[in-house]
Protein backbone atom coordinates (compact mmCIF):
# COMPACT_ATOMS: atom_id res chain seq x y z
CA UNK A 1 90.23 101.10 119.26
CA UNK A 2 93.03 102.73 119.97
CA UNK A 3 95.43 100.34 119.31
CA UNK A 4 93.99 99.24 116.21
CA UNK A 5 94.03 102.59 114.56
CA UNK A 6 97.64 102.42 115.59
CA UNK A 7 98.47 98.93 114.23
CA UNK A 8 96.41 100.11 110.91
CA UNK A 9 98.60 103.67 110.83
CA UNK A 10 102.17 101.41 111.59
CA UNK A 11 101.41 99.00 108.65
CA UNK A 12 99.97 101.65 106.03
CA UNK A 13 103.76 103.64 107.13
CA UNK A 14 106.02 100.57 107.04
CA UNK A 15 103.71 98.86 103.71
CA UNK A 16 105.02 102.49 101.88
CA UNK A 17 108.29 102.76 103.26
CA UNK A 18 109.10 99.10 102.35
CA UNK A 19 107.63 99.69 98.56
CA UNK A 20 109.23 102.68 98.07
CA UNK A 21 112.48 101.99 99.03
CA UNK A 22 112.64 99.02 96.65
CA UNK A 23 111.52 101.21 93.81
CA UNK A 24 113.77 104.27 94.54
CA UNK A 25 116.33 101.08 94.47
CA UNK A 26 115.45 100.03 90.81
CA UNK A 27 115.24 104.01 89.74
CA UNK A 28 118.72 104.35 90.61
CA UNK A 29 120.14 101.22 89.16
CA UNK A 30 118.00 102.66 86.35
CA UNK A 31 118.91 106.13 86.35
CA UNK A 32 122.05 105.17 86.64
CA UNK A 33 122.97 102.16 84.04
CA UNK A 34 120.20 103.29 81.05
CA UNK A 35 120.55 107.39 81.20
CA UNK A 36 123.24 108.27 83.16
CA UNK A 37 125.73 105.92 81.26
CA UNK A 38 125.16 106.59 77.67
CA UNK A 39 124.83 110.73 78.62
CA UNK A 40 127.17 111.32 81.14
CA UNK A 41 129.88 108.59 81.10
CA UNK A 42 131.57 106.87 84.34
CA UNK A 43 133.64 109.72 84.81
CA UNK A 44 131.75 111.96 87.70
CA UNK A 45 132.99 110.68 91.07
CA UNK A 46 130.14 112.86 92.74
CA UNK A 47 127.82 111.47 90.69
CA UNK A 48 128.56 107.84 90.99
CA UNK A 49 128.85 108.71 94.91
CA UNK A 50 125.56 110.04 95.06
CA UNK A 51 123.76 106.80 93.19
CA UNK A 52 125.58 104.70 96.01
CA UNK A 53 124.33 106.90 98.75
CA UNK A 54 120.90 106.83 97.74
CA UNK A 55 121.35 102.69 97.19
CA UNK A 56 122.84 102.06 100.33
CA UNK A 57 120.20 104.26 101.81
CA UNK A 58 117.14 102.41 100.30
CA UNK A 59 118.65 99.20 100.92
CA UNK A 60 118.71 99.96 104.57
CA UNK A 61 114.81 101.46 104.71
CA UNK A 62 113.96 98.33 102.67
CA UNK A 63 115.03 95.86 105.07
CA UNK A 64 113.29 97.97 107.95
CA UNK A 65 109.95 98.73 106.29
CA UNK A 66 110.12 94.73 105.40
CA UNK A 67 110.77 93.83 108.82
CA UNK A 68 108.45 96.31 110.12
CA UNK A 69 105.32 95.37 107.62
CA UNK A 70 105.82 91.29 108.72
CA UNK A 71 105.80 92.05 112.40
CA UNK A 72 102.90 94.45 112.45
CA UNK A 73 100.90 92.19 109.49
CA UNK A 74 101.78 89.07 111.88
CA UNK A 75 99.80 90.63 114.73
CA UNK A 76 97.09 91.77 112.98
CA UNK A 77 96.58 88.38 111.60
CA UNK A 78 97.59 86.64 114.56
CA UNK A 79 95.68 89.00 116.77
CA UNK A 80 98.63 89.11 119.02
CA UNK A 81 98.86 90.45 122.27
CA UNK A 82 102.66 91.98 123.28
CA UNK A 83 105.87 92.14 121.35
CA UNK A 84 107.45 88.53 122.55
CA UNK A 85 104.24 86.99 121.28
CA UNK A 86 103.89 88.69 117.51
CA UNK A 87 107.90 87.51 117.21
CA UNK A 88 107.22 84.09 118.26
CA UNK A 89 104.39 83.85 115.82
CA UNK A 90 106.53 85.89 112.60
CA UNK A 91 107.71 81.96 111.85
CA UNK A 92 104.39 80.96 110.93
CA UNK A 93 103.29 84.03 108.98
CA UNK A 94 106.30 83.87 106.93
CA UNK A 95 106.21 80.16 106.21
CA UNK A 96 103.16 79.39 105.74
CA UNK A 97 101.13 82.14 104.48
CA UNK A 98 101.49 84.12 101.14
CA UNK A 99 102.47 87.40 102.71
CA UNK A 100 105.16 85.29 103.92
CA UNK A 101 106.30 83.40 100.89
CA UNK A 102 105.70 87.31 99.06
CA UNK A 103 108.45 88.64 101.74
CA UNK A 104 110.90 86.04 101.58
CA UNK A 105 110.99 86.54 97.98
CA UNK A 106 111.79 90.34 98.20
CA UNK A 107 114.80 89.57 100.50
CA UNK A 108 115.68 86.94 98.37
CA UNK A 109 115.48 89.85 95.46
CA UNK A 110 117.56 92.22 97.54
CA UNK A 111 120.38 89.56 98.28
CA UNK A 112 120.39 89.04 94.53
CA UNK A 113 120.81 92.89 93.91
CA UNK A 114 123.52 93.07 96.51
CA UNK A 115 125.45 90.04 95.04
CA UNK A 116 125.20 91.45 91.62
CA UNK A 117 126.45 94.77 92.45
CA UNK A 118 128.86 93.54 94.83
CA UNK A 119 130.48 91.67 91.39
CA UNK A 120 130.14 94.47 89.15
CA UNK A 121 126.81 94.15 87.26
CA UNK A 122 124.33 96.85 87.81
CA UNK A 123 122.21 95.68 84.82
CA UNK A 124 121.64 92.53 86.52
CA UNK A 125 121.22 94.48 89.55
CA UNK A 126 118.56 96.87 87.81
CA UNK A 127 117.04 93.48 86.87
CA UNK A 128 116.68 92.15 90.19
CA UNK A 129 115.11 95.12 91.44
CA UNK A 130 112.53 95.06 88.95
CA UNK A 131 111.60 92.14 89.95
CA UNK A 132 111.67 93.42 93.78
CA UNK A 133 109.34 96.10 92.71
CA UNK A 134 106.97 93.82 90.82
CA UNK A 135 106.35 91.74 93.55
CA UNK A 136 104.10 94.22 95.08
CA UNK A 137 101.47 93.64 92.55
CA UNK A 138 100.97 90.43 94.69
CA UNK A 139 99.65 92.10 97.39
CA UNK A 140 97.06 93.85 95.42
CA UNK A 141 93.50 93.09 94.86
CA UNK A 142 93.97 90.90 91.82
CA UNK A 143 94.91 87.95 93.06
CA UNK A 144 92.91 88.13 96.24
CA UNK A 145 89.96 88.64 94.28
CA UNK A 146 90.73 85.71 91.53
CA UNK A 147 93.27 83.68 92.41
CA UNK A 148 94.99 83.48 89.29
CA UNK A 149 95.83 85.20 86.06
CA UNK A 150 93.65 87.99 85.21
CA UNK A 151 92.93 91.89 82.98
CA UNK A 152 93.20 93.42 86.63
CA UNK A 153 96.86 91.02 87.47
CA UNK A 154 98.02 92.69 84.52
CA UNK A 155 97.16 95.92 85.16
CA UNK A 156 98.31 96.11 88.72
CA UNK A 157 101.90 94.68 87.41
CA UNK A 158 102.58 97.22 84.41
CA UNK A 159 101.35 99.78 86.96
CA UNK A 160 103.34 98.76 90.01
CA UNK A 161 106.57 98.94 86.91
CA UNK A 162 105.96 102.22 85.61
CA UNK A 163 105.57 103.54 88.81
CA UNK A 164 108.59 102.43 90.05
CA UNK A 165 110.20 103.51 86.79
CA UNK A 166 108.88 107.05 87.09
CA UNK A 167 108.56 107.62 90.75
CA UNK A 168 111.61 105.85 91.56
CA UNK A 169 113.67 107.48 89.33
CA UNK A 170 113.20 110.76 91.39
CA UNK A 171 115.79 110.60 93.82
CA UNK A 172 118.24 109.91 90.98
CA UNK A 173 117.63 112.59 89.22
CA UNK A 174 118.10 115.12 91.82
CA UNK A 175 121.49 113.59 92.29
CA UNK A 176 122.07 114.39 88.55
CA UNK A 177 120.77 117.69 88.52
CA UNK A 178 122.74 118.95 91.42
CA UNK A 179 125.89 117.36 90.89
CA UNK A 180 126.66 116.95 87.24
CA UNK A 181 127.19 120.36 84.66
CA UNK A 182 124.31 121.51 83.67
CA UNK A 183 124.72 120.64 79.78
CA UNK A 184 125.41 116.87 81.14
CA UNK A 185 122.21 117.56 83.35
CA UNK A 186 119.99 117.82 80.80
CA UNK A 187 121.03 115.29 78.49
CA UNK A 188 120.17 112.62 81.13
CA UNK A 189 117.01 114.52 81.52
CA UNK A 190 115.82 114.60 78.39
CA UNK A 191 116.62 110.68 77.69
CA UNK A 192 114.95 110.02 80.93
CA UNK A 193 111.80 111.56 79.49
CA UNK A 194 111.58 108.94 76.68
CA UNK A 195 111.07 106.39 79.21
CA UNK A 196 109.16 108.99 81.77
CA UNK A 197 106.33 109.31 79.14
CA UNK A 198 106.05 105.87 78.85
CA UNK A 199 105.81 105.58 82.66
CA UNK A 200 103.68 108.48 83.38
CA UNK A 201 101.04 106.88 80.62
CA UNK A 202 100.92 103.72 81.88
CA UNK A 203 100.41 104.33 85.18
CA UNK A 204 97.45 106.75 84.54
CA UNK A 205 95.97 104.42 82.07
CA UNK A 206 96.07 101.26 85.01
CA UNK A 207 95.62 103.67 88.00
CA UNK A 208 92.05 104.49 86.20
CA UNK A 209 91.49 101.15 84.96
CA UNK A 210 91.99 99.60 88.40
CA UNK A 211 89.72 102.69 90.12
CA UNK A 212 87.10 101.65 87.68
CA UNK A 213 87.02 97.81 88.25
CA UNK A 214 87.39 97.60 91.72
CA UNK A 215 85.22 100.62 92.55
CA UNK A 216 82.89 101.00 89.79
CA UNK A 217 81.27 103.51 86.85
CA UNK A 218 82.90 106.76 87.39
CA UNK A 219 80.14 108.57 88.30
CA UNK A 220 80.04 106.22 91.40
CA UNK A 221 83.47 106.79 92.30
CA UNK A 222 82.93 109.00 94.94
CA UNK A 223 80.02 106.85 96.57
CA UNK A 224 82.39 104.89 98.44
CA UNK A 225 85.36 105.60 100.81
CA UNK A 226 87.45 103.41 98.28
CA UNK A 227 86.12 105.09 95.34
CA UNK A 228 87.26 108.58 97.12
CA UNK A 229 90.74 106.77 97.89
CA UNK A 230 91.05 106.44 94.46
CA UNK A 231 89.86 109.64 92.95
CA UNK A 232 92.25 111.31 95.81
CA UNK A 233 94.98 108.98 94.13
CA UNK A 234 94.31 109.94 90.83
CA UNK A 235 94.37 113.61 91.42
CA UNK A 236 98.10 113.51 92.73
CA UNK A 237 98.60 111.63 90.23
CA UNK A 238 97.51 114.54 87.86
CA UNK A 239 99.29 116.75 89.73
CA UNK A 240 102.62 114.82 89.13
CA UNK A 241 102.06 114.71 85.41
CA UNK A 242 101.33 118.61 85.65
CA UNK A 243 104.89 118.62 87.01
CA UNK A 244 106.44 116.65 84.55
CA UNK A 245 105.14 118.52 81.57
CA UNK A 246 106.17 121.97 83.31
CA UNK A 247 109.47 120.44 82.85
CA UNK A 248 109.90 119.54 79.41
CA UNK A 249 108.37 122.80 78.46
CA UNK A 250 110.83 124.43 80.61
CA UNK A 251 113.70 122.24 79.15
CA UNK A 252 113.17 123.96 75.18
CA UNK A 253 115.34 127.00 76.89
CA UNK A 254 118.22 124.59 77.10
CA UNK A 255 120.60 124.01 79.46
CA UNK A 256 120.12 127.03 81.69
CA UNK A 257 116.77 125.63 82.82
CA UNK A 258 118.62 122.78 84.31
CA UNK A 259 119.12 124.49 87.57
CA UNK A 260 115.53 125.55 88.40
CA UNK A 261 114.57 121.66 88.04
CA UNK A 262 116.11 120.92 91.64
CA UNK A 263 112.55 122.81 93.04
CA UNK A 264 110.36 121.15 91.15
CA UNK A 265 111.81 117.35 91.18
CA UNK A 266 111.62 117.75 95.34
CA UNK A 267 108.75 118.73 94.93
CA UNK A 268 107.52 115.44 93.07
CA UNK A 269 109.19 113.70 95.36
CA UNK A 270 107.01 114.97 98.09
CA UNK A 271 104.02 114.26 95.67
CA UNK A 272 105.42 110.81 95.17
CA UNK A 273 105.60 109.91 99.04
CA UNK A 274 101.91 110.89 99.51
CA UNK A 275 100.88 108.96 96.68
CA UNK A 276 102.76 105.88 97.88
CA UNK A 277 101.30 106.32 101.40
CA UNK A 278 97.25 106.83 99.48
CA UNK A 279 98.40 103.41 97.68
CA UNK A 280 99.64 101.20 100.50
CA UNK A 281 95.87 102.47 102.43
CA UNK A 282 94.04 101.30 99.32
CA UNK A 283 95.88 98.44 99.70
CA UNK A 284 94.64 97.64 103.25
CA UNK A 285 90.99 98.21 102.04
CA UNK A 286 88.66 96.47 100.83
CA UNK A 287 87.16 97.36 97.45
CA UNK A 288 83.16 97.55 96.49
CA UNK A 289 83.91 94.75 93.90
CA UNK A 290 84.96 92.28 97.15
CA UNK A 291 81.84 93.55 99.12
């Protein structure tokens, strides 16, 4: 029992380090081609530093959470016993199973983002690690419950966007905010919220769509463990877009609120972790609607 709780714990970790690595990846190419560009310019060194920091960074946690996730998923499919026998099984997994096919196509994605940056072309990068972050939707409930095109496909892919639009975008924005002048700062934050409404929206919309369908009436929400999952979810959630509104209220003084938003964007950040981790465990579970 034992171990299983640990295998469970070491896939939930690596499933949510692996995801949000690739989206803190496409909110920096983000952050850094659609706001920081037109608002700031190419002329802050520290800034352009700091976007290759956190790049290099999430490239590195990407490629270990992947690695991770496919080693611990291939024993518990496997049912493995040892280290040497979980490697000499990964072949299989990857090859011949969807998980597989799902994770060669995110390295596939992050060679593509590292050949496009690597020749000067962060849009195509940005692109590329869209695409990265989209793939996650595969591993959602959709497609395991239909097999195919469906309301709920849909819904998990605009959500599994906008989150990685919004959350992702975090990291990014604390670089701006600490390095760049304060008038600059808020500039780039104010553009950002544009497309940070449109994210926060649509993931709220689809994160209660998806609690609904796969867990049922709201009133039977908290019936089930899942249904709890989700409500727990949902309240972060709500306590992210509490954030976010907190700091376009506080951005009418101008400029010398720019400072103060360093607190509050860690702060979201730490928000954004747990609600990654609640996601990759709803993930891993099985819904009413499958029972």
């Amino acid at each position: 029992m034992p171990a299983v709780d640990a295998l469970a714990a070491g896939l939930v970790a690596s499933r949510a380090v692996a995801v949000g690595a690739l989206f803190v990846i496409f909110g920096t190419l983000m952050v850094a081609t659609a706001i920081a560009g037109p608002t700031i310019g190419d002329g802050v060194a520290n800034l352009h530093r700091g976007f290759a920091t956190l790049i290099r960074g999430a490239f590195l946690a990407a490629i270990l959470g992947i690695g991770l996730w496919t080693g611990l998923q291939t024993a518990a499919l496997a049912q493995t016993v040892g280290a040497g026998d979980t490697l000499a099984r990964v072949p299989t997994v990857v090859f011949h199973t969807d998980f597989g096919r799902l994770m060669l196509l995110r390295l596939a994605l992050l060679a593509a983002i590292g050949l496009a940056l690597a020749a000067g072309r962060p849009r195509s990068a940005a692109l590329f690690a869209g695409l990265a972050a989209v793939v996650q939707a595969g591993h959602l409930h959709a497609l395991a419950i239909w097999h195919g095109p469906s309301l709920l496909l849909a819904s998990e892919v605009l959500h599994v966007l906008a989150a990685a639009t919004w959350l992702g975008s975090l990291p990014a924005l604390l670089v701006v905010v600490i390095t760049v002048p304060p008038g600059s700062a808020m500039a780039a934050v104010r553009r950002f919220a544009f497309i940070g409404s449109g994210a926060v929206l649509t993931v709220g919309a689809t994160a209660a769509f998806q609690a609904i369908s796969l867990a049922g009436d709201p009133l039977s929400l908290a019936a089930t463990a899942y249904g709890r999952m989700c409500l727990a979810k949902l309240v972060l959630l709500g306590l992210l877009v509490a954030l976010a509104l907190r700091n376009q209220w506080r951005l009418r003084r101008g400029a010398d609120a720019v400072p103060g938003l360093g607190g509050s964007i860690r702060t979201a950040l730490m928000l954004a972790a747990l609600v990654l981790t609640l996601a990759a465990i709803l993930s891993a579970m099985a819904p009413p609607s499958e029972a």
